[in-house]
N, C-alpha and C. Protein backbone atom coordinates (compact mmCIF):
# COMPACT_ATOMS: atom_id res chain seq x y z
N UNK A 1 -68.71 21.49 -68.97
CA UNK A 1 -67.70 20.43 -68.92
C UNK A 1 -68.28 19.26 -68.12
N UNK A 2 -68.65 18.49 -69.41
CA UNK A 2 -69.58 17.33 -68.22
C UNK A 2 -68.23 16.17 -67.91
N UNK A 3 -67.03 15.83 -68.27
CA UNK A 3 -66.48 14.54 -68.56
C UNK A 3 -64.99 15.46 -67.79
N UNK A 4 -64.14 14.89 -67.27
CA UNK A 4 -62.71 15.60 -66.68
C UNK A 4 -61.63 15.53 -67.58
N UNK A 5 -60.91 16.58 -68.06
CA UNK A 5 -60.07 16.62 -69.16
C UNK A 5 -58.65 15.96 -68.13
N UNK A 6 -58.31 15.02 -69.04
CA UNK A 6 -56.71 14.56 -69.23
C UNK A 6 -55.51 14.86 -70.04
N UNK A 7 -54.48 15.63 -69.36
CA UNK A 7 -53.55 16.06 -70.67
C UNK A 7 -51.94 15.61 -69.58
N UNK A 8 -51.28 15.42 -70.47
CA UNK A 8 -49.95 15.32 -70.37
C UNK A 8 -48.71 15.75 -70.50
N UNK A 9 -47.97 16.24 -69.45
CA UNK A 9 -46.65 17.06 -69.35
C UNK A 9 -45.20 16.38 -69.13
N UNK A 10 -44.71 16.05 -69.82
CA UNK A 10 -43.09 15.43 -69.78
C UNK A 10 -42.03 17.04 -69.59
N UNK A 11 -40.75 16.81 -68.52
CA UNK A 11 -39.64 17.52 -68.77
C UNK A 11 -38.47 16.25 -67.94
N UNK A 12 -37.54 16.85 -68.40
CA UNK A 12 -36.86 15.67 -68.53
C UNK A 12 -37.40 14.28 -68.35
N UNK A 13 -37.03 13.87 -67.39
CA UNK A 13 -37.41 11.97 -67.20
C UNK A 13 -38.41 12.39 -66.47
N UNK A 14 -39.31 13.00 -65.94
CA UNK A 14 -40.63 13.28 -65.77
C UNK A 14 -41.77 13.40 -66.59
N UNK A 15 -43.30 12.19 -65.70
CA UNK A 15 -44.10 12.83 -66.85
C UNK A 15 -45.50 12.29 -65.88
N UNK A 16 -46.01 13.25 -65.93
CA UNK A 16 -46.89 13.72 -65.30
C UNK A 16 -48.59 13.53 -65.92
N UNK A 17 -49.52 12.68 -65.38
CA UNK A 17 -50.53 12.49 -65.88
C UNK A 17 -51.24 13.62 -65.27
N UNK A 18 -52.50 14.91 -65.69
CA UNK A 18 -53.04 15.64 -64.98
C UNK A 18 -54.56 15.61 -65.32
N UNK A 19 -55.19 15.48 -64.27
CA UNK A 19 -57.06 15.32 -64.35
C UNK A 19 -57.62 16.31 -64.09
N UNK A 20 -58.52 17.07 -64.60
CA UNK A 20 -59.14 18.47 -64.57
C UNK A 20 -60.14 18.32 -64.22
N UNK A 21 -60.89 18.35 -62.92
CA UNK A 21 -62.75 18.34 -63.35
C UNK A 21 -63.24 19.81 -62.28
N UNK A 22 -64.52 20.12 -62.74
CA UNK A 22 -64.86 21.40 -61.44
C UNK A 22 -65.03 20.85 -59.99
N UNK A 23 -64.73 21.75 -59.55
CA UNK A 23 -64.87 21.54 -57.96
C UNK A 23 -64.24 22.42 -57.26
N UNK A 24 -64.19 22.56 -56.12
CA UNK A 24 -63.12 23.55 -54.85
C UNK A 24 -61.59 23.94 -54.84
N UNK A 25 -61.28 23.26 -56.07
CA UNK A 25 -59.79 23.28 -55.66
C UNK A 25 -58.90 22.79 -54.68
N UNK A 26 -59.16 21.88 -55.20
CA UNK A 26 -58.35 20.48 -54.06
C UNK A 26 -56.85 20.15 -55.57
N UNK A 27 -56.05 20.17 -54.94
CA UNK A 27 -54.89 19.32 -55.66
C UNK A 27 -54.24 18.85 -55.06
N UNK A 28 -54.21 17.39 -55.85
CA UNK A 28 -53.58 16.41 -54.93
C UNK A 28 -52.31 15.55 -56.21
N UNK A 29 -51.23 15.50 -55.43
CA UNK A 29 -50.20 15.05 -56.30
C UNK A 29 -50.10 13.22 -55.48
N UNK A 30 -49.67 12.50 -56.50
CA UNK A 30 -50.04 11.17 -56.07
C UNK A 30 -50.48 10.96 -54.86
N UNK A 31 -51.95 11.35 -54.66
CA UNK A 31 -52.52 11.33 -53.31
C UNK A 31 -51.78 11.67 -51.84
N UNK A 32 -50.95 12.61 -52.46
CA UNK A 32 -50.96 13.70 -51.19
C UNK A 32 -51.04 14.94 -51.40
N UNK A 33 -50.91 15.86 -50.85
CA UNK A 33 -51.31 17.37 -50.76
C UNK A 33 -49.90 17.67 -51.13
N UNK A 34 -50.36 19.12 -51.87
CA UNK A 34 -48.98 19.62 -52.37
C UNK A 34 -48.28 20.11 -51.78
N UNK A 35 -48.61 20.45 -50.57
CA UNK A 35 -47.35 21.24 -49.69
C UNK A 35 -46.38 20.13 -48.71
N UNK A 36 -47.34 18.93 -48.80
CA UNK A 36 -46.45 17.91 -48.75
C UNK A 36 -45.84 17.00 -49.97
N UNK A 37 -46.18 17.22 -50.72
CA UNK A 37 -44.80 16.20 -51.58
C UNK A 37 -43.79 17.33 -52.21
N UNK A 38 -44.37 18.59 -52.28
CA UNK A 38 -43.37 19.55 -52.94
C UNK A 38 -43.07 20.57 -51.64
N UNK A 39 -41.92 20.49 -50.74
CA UNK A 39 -41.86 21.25 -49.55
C UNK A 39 -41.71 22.82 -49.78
N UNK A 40 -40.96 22.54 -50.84
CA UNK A 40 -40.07 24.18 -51.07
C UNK A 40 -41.13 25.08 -51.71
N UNK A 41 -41.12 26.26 -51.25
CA UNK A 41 -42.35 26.47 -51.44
C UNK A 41 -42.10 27.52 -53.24
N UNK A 42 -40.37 27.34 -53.56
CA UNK A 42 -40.60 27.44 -54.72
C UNK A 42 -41.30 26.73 -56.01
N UNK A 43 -41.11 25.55 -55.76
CA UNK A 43 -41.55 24.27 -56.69
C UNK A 43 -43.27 24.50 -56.98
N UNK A 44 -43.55 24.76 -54.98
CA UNK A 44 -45.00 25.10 -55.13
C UNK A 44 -45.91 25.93 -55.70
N UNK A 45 -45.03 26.82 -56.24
CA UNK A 45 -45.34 28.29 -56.93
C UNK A 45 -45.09 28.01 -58.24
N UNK A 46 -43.86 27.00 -59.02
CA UNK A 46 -44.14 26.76 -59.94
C UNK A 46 -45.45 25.36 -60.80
N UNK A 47 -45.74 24.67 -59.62
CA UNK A 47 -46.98 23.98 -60.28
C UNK A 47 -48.25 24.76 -60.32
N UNK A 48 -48.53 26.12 -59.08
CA UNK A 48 -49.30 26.72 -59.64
C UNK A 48 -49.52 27.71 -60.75
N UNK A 49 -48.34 27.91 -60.93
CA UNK A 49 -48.42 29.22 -61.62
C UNK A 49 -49.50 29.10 -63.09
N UNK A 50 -49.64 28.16 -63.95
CA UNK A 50 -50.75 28.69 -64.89
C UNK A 50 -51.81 28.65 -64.06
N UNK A 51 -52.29 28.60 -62.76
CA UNK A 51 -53.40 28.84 -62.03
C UNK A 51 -53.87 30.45 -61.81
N UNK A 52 -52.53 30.35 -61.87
CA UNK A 52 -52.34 31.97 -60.61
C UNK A 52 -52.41 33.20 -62.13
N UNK A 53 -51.44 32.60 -62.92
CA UNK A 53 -51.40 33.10 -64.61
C UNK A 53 -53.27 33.37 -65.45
N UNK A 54 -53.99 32.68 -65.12
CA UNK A 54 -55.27 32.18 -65.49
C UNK A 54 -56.59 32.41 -64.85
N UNK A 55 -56.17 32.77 -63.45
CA UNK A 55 -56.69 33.57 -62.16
C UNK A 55 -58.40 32.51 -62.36
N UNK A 56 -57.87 30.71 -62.01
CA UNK A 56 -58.66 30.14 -61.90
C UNK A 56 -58.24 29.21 -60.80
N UNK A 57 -57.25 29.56 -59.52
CA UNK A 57 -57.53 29.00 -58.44
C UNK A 57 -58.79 28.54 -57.70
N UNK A 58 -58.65 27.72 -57.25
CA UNK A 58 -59.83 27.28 -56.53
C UNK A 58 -61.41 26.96 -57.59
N UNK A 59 -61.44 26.93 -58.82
CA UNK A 59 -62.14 26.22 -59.26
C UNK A 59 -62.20 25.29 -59.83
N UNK A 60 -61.16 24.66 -60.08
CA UNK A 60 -61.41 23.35 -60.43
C UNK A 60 -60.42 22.40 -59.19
N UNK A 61 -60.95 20.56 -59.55
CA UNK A 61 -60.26 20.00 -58.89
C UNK A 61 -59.37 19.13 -59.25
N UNK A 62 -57.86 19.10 -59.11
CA UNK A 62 -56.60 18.86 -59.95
C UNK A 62 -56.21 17.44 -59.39
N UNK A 63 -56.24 16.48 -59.89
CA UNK A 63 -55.57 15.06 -59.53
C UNK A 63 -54.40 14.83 -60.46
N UNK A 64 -53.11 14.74 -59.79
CA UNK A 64 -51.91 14.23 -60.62
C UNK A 64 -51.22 13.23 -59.94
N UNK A 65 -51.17 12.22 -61.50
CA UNK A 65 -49.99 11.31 -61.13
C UNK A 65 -48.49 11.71 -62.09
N UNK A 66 -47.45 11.53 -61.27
CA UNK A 66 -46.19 11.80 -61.55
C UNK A 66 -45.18 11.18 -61.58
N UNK A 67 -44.20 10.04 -62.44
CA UNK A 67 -43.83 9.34 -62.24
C UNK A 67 -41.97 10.08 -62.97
N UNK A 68 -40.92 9.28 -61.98
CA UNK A 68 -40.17 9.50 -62.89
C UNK A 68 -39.10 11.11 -62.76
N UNK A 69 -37.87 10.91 -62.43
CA UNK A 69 -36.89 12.25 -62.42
C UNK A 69 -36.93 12.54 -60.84
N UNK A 70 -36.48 13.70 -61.09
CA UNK A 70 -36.31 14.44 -59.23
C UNK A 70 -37.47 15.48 -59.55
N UNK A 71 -37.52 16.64 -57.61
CA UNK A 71 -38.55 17.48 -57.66
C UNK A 71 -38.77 18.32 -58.64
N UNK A 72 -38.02 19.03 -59.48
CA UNK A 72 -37.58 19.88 -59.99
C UNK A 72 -38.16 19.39 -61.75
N UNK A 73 -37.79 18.38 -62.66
CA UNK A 73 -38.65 18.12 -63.03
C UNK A 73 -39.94 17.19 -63.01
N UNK A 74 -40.25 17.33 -61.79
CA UNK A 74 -41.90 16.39 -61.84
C UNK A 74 -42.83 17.98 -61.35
N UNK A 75 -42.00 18.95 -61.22
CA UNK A 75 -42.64 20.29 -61.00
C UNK A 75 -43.01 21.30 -62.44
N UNK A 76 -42.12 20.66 -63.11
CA UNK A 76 -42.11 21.40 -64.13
C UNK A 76 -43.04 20.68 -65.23
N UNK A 77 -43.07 19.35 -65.03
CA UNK A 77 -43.97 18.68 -65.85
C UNK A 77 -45.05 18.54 -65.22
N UNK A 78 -45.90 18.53 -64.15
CA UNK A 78 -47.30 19.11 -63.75
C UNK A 78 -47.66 20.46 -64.22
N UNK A 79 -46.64 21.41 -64.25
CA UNK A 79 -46.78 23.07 -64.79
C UNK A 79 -47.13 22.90 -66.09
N UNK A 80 -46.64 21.62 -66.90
CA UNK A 80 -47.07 22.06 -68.56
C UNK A 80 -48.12 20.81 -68.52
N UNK A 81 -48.35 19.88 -68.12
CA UNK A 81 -49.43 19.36 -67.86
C UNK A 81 -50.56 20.11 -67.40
N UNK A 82 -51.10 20.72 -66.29
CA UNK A 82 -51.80 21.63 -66.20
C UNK A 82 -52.13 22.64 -67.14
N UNK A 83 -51.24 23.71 -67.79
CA UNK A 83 -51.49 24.32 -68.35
C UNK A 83 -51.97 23.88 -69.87
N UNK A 84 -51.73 23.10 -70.52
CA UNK A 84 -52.61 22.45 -71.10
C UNK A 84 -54.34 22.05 -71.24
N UNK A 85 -54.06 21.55 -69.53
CA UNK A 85 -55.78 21.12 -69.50
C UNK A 85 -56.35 22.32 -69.56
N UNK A 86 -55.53 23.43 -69.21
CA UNK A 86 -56.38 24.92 -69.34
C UNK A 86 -57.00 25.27 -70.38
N UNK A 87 -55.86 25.16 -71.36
CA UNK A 87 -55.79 25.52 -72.97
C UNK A 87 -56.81 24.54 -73.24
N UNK A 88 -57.20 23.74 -73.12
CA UNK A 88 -58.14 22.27 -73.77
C UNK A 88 -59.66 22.82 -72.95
N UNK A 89 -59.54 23.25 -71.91
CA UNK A 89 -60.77 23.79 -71.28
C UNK A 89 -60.96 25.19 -71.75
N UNK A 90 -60.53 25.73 -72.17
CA UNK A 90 -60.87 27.27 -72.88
C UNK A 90 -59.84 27.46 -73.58
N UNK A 91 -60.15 28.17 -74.67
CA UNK A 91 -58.62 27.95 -75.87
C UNK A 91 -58.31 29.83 -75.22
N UNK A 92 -59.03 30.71 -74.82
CA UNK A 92 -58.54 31.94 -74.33
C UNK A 92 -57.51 32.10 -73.24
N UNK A 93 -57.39 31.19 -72.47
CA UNK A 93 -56.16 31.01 -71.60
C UNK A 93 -55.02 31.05 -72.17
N UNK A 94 -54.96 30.62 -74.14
CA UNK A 94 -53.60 30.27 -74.40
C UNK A 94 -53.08 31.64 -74.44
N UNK A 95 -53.99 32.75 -74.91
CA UNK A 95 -52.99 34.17 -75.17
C UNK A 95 -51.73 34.41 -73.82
N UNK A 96 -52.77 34.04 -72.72
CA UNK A 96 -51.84 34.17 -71.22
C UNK A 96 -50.56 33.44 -70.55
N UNK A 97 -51.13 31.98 -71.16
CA UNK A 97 -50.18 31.21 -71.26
C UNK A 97 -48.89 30.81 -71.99
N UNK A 98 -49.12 30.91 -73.13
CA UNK A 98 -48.13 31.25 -74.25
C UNK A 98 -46.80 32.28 -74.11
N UNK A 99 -47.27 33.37 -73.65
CA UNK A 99 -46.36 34.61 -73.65
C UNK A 99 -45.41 33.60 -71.87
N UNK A 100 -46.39 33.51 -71.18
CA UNK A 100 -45.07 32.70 -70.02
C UNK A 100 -44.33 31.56 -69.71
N UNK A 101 -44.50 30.85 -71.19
CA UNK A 101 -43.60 29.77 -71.82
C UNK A 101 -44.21 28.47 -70.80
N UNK A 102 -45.72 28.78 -70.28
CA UNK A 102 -45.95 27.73 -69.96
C UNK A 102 -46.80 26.54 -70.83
N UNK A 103 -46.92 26.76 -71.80
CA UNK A 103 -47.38 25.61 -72.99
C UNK A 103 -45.86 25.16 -73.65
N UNK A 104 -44.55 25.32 -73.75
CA UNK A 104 -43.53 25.16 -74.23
C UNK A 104 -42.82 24.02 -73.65
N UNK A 105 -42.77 22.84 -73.80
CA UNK A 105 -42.51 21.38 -73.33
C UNK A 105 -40.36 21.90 -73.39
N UNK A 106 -39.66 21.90 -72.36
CA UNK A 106 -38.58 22.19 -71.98
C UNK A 106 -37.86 20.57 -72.88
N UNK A 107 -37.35 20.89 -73.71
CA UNK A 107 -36.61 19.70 -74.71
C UNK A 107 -35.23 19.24 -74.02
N UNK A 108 -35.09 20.08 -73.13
CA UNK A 108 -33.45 19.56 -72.22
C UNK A 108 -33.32 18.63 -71.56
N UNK A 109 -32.43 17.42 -71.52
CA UNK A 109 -31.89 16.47 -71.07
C UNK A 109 -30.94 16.45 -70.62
N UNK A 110 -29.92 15.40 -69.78
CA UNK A 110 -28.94 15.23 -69.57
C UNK A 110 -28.26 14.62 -70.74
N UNK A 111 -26.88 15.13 -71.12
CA UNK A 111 -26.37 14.47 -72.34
C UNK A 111 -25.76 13.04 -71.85
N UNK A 112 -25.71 12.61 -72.86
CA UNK A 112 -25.14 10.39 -71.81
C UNK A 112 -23.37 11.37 -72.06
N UNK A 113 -22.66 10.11 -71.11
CA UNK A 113 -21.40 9.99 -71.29
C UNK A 113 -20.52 9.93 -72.65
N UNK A 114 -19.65 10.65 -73.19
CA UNK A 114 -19.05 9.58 -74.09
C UNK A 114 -17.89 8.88 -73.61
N UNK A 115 -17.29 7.88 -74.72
CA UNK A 115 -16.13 6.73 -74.20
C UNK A 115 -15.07 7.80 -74.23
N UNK A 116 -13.97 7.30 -73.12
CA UNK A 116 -12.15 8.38 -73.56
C UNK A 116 -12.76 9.18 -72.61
N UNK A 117 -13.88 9.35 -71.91
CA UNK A 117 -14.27 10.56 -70.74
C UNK A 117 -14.72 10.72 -69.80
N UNK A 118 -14.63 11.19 -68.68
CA UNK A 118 -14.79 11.22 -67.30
C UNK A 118 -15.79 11.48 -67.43
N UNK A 119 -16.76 12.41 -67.97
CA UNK A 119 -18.14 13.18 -68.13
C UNK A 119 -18.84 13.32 -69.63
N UNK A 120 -19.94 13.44 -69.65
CA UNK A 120 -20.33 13.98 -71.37
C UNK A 120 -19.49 14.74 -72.08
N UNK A 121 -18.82 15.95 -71.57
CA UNK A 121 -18.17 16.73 -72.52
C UNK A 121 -16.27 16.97 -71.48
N UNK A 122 -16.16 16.67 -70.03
CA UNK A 122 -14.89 16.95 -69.28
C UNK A 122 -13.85 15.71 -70.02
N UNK A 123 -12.26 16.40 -69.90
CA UNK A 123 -11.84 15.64 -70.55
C UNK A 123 -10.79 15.04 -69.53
N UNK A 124 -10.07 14.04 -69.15
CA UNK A 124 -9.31 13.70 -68.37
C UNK A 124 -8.25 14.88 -68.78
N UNK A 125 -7.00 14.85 -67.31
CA UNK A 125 -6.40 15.74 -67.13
C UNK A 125 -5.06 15.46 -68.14
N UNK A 126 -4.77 16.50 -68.60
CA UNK A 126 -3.30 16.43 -69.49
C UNK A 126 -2.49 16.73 -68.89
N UNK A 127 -1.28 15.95 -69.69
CA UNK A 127 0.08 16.02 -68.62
C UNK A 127 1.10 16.31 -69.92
N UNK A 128 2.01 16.62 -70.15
CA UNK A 128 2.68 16.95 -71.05
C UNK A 128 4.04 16.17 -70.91
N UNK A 129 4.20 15.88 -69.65
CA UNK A 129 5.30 15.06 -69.29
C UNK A 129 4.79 13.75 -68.21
């Protein structure tokens, strides 16, 4: 791998640019460290996990930019961003990846409002009298 693979992960209003090249395993999310921009150390477990899935920690070195949504999806769209560059760097990762729905781009959104309603689908309160 002479050149650093680039692949891309959207979930909701998140979307996540991810850079792959070899090295020590440094990841850095818009130039900070991950245990600082993602505190909880659940979130942190889900951007590694096709790492941990792939049992290629610490060899390569991960640069992401992330723009866009809350923690929750800019976590989830580095997870399918990453796992991607995996799949693009060895197509044998996908058997591993596949089965843990981490190549599967999450299609869920927030639904918009409609008119006549307090919420997308709540309906103002009825009164009969």
């Amino acid at each position: 791998m002479d050149q650093p693979i680039q692949t891309v992960g959207r979930r909701k209003t998140s979307t996540a640019r991810v850079i792959l090249r070899p090295g020590s395993g440094a990841l850095s999310i818009n130039g900070r460290e991950l245990t600082e921009y993602f505190p909880r150390p659940t979130l942190q477990g889900r951007v590694t996990e096709p790492l941990s899935a792939t049992e290629t920690e610490g060899s390569y070195d991960i640069q992401v930019r992330v723009r866009g949504g809350g923690l929750t999806g800019q976590a989830d769209a580095i997870r399918l961003g990453l796992a991607r560059a995996l799949v693009e760097l060895d197509d044998d990762h996908r058997g591993v990846l596949r089965p843990g729905g981490m190549l599967t781009r999450d299609a869920r959104k927030v639904e918009r409002k409609k008119p006549g309603r307090p919420k997308a689908r709540k309906r103002f309160q009825f009164s009969k009298r």
